[in-house]
C-alpha atoms as a PDB file:
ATOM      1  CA  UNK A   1      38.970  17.667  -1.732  1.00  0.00           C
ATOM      2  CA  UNK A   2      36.969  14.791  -2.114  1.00  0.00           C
ATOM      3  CA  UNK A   3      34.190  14.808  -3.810  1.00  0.00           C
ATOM      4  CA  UNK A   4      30.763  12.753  -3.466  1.00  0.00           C
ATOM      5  CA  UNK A   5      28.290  12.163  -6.554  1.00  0.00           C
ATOM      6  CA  UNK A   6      24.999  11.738  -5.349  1.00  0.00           C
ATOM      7  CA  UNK A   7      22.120  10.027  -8.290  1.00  0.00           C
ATOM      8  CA  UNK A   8      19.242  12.460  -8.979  1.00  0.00           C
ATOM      9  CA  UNK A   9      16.112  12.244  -6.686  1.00  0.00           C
ATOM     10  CA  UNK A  10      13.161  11.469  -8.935  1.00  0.00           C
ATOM     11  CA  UNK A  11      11.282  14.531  -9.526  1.00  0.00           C
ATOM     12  CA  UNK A  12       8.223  14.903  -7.055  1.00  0.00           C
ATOM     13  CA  UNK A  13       5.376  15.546 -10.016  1.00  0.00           C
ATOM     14  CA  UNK A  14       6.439  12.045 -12.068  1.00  0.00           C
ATOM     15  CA  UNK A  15       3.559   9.427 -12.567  1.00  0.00           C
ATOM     16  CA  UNK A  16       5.061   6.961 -10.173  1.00  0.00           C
ATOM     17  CA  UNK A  17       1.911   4.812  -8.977  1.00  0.00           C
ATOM     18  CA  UNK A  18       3.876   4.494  -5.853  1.00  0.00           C
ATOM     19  CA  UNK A  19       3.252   8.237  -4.963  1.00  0.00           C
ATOM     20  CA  UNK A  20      -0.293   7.310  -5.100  1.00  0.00           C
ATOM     21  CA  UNK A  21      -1.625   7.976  -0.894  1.00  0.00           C
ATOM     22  CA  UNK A  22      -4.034   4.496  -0.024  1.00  0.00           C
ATOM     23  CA  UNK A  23      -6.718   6.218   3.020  1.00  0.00           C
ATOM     24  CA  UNK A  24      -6.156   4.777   6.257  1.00  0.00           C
ATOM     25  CA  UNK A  25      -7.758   5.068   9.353  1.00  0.00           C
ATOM     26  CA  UNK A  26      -7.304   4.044  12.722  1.00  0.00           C
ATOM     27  CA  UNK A  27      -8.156   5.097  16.432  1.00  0.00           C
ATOM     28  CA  UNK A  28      -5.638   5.756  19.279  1.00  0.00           C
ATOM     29  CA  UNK A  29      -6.275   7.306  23.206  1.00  0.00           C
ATOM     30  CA  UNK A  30      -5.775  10.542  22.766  1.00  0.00           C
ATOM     31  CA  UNK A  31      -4.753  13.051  25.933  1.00  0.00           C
ATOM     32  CA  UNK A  32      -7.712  13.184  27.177  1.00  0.00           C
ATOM     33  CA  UNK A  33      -8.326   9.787  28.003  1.00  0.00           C
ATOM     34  CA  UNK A  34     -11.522   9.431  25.584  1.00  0.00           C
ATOM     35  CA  UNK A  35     -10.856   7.574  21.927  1.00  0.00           C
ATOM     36  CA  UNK A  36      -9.630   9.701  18.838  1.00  0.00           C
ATOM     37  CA  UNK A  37      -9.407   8.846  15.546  1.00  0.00           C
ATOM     38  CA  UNK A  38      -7.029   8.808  13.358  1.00  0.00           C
ATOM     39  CA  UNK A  39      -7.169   9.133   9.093  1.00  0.00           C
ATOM     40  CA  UNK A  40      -4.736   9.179   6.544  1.00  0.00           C
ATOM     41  CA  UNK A  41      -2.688   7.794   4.007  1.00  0.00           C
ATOM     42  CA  UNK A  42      -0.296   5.259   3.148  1.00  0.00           C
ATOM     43  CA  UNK A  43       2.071   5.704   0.309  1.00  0.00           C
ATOM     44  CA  UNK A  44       3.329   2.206  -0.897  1.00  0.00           C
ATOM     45  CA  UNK A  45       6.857   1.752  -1.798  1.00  0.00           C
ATOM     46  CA  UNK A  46       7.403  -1.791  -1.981  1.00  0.00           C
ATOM     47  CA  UNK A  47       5.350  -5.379  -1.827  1.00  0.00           C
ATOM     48  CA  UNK A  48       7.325  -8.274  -0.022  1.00  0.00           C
ATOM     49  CA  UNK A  49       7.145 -11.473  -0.576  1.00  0.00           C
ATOM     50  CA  UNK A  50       9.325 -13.758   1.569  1.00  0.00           C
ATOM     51  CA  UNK A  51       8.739 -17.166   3.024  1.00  0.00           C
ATOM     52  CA  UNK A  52       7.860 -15.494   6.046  1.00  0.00           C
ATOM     53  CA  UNK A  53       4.995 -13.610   4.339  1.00  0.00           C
ATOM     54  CA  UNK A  54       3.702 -11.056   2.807  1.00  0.00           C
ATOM     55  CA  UNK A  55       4.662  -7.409   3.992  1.00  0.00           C
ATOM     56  CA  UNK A  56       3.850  -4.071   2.756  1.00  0.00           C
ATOM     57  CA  UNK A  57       6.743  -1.225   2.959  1.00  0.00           C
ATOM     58  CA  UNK A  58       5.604   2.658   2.693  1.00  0.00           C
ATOM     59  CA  UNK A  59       4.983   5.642   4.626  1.00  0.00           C
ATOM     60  CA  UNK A  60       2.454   6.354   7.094  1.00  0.00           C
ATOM     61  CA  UNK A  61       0.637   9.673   7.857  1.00  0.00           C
ATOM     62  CA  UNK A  62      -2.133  10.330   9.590  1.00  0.00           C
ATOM     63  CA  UNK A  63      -3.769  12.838  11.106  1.00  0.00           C
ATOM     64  CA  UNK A  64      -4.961  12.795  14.722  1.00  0.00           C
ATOM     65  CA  UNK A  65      -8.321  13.990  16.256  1.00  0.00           C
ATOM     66  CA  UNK A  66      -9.987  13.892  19.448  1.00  0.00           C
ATOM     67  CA  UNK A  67     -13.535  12.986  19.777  1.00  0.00           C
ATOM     68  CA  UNK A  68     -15.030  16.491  19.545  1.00  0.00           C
ATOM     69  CA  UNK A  69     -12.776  16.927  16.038  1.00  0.00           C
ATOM     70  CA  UNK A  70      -9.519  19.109  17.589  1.00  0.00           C
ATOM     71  CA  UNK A  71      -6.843  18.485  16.299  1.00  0.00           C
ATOM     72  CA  UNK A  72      -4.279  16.736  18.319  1.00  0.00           C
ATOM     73  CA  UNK A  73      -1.554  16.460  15.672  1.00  0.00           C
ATOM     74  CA  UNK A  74      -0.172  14.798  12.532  1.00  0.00           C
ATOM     75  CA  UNK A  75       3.001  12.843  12.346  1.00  0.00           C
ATOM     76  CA  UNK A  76       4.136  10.398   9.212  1.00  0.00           C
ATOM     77  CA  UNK A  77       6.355   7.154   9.628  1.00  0.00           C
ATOM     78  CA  UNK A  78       7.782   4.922   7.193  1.00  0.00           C
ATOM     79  CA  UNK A  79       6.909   1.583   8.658  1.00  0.00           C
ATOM     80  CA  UNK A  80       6.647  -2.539   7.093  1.00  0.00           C
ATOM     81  CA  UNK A  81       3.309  -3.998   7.937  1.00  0.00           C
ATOM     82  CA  UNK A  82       2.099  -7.377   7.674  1.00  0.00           C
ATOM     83  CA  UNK A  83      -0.400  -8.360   4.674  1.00  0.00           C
ATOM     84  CA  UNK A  84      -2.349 -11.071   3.137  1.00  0.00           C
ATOM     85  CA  UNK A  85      -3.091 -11.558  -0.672  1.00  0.00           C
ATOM     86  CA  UNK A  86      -6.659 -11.954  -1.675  1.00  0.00           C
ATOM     87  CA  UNK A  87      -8.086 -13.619  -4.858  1.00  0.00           C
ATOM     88  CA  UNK A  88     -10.284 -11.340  -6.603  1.00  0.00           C
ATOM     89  CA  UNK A  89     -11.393 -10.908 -10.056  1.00  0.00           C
ATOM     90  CA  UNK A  90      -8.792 -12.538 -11.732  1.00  0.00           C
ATOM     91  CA  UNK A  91      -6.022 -11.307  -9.562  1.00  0.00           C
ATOM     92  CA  UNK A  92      -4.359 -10.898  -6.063  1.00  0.00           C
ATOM     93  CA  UNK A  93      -5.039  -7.669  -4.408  1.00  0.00           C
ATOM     94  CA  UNK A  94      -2.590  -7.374  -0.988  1.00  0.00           C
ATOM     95  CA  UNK A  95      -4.897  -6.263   2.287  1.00  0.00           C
ATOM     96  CA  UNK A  96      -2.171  -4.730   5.351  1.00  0.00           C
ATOM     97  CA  UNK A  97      -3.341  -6.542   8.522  1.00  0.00           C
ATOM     98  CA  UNK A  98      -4.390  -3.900  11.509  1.00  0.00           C
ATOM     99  CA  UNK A  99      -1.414  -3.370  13.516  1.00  0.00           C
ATOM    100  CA  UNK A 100      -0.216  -0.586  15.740  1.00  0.00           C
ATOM    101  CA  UNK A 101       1.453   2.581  14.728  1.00  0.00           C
ATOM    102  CA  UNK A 102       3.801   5.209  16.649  1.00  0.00           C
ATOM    103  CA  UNK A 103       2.456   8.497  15.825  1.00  0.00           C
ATOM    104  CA  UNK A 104       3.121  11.372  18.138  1.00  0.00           C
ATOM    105  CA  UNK A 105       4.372   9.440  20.691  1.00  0.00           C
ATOM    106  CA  UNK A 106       0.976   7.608  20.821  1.00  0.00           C
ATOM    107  CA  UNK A 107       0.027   4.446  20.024  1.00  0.00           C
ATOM    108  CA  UNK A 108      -2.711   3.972  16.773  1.00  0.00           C
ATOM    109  CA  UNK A 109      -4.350   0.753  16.154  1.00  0.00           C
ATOM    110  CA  UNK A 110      -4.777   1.144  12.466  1.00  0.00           C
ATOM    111  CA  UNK A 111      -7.449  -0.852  10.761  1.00  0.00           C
ATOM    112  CA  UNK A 112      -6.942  -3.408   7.991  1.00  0.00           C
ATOM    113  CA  UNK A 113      -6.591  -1.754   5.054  1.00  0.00           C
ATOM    114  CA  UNK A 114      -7.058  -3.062   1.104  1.00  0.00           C
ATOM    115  CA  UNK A 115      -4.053  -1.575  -1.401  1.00  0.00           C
ATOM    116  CA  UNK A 116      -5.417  -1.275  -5.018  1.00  0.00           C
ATOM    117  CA  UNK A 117      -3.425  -4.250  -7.066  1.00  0.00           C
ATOM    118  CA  UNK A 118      -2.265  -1.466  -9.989  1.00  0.00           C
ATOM    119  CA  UNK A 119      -0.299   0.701  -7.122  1.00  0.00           C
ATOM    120  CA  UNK A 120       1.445  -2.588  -5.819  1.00  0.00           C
ATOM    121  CA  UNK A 121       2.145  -3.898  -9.096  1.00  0.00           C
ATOM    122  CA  UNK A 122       3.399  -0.126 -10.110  1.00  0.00           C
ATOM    123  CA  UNK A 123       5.454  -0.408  -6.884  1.00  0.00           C
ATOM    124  CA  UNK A 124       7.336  -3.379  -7.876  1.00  0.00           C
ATOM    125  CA  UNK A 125       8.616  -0.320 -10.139  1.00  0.00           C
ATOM    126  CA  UNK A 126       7.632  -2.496 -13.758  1.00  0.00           C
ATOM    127  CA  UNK A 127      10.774  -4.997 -13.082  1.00  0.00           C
ATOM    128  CA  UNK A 128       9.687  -8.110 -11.267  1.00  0.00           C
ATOM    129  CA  UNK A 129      11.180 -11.717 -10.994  1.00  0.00           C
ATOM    130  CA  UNK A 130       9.970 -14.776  -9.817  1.00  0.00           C
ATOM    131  CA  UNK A 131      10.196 -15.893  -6.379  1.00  0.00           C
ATOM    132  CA  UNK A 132      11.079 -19.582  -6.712  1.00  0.00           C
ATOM    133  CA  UNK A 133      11.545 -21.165 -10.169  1.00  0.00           C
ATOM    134  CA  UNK A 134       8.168 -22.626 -11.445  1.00  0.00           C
ATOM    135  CA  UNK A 135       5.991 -20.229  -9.460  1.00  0.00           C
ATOM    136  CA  UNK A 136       3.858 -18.258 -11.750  1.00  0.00           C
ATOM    137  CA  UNK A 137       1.721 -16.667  -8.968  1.00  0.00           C
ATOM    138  CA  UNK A 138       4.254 -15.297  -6.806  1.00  0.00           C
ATOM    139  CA  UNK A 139       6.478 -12.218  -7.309  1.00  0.00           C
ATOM    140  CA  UNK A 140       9.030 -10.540  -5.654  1.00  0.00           C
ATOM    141  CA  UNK A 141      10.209  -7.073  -5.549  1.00  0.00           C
ATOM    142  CA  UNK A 142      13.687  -6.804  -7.429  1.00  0.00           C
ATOM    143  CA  UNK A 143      16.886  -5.689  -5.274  1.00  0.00           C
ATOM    144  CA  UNK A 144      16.806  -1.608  -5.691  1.00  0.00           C
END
């Protein structure tokens, strides 16, 4: 018999800043034809930088709700979204574009969204390298 040794999961109550939920929010069609919204969370696992851009990795949740607040369900996706850094005191702070988002089997235009620099630094998981030698400003997430 052959067996398979599988590494430990992390355990779910650990300080990792990358378990840290960023609010969301977004509106979709919902059944009825009239315009739901949608709120919820993104949990950050990794910030991307590659000369194609800057991308944001995580999982999406959100909850959906028609207009007169019934529930029409909740679905999570892990999903890579598009993002820009912004200067701001001091220090670059990564904003997710809006882009669309398969919840449900419906389609959420989620709004653009601001990620607190300490969670994407303490997703880079402490261990970052440059991305080109010389280049003080830009960092990329190490190979996992």
């Amino acid at each position: 018999m052959t067996v398979i040794a599988f590494r430990p999961r992390p355990r779910a109550d650990s300080d990792d800043p990358s378990g840290t939920p960023v609010p969301i929010a977004g509106t979709f069609r919902s059944p009825t034809g009239r315009t739901g919204c949608m709120e919820g969370s993104l949990r950050v696992h990794r910030l991307l930088i590659v000369p194609r851009g800057v991308f944001v990795t995580g999982v999406f949740t959100g909850e959906l709700r028609d207009v007169d607040g019934s529930l029409v369900g909740v679905d999570s996706r892990r999903a890579t979204a598009a993002a820009d850094l912004v200067w701001e005191r001091g220090g670059f702070a990564s904003v997710v574009r809006p882009f669309q988002l398969g919840l449900i089997g419906l389609t959420v235009d989620v709004c653009a969204t601001r990620i607190d620099p300490s969670l994407a630094l303490g997703a880079l998981g402490g261990g970052s390298r440059p991305v080109r030698p010389g280049s003080a400003d830009l960092w990329a997430v190490p190979p996992s």
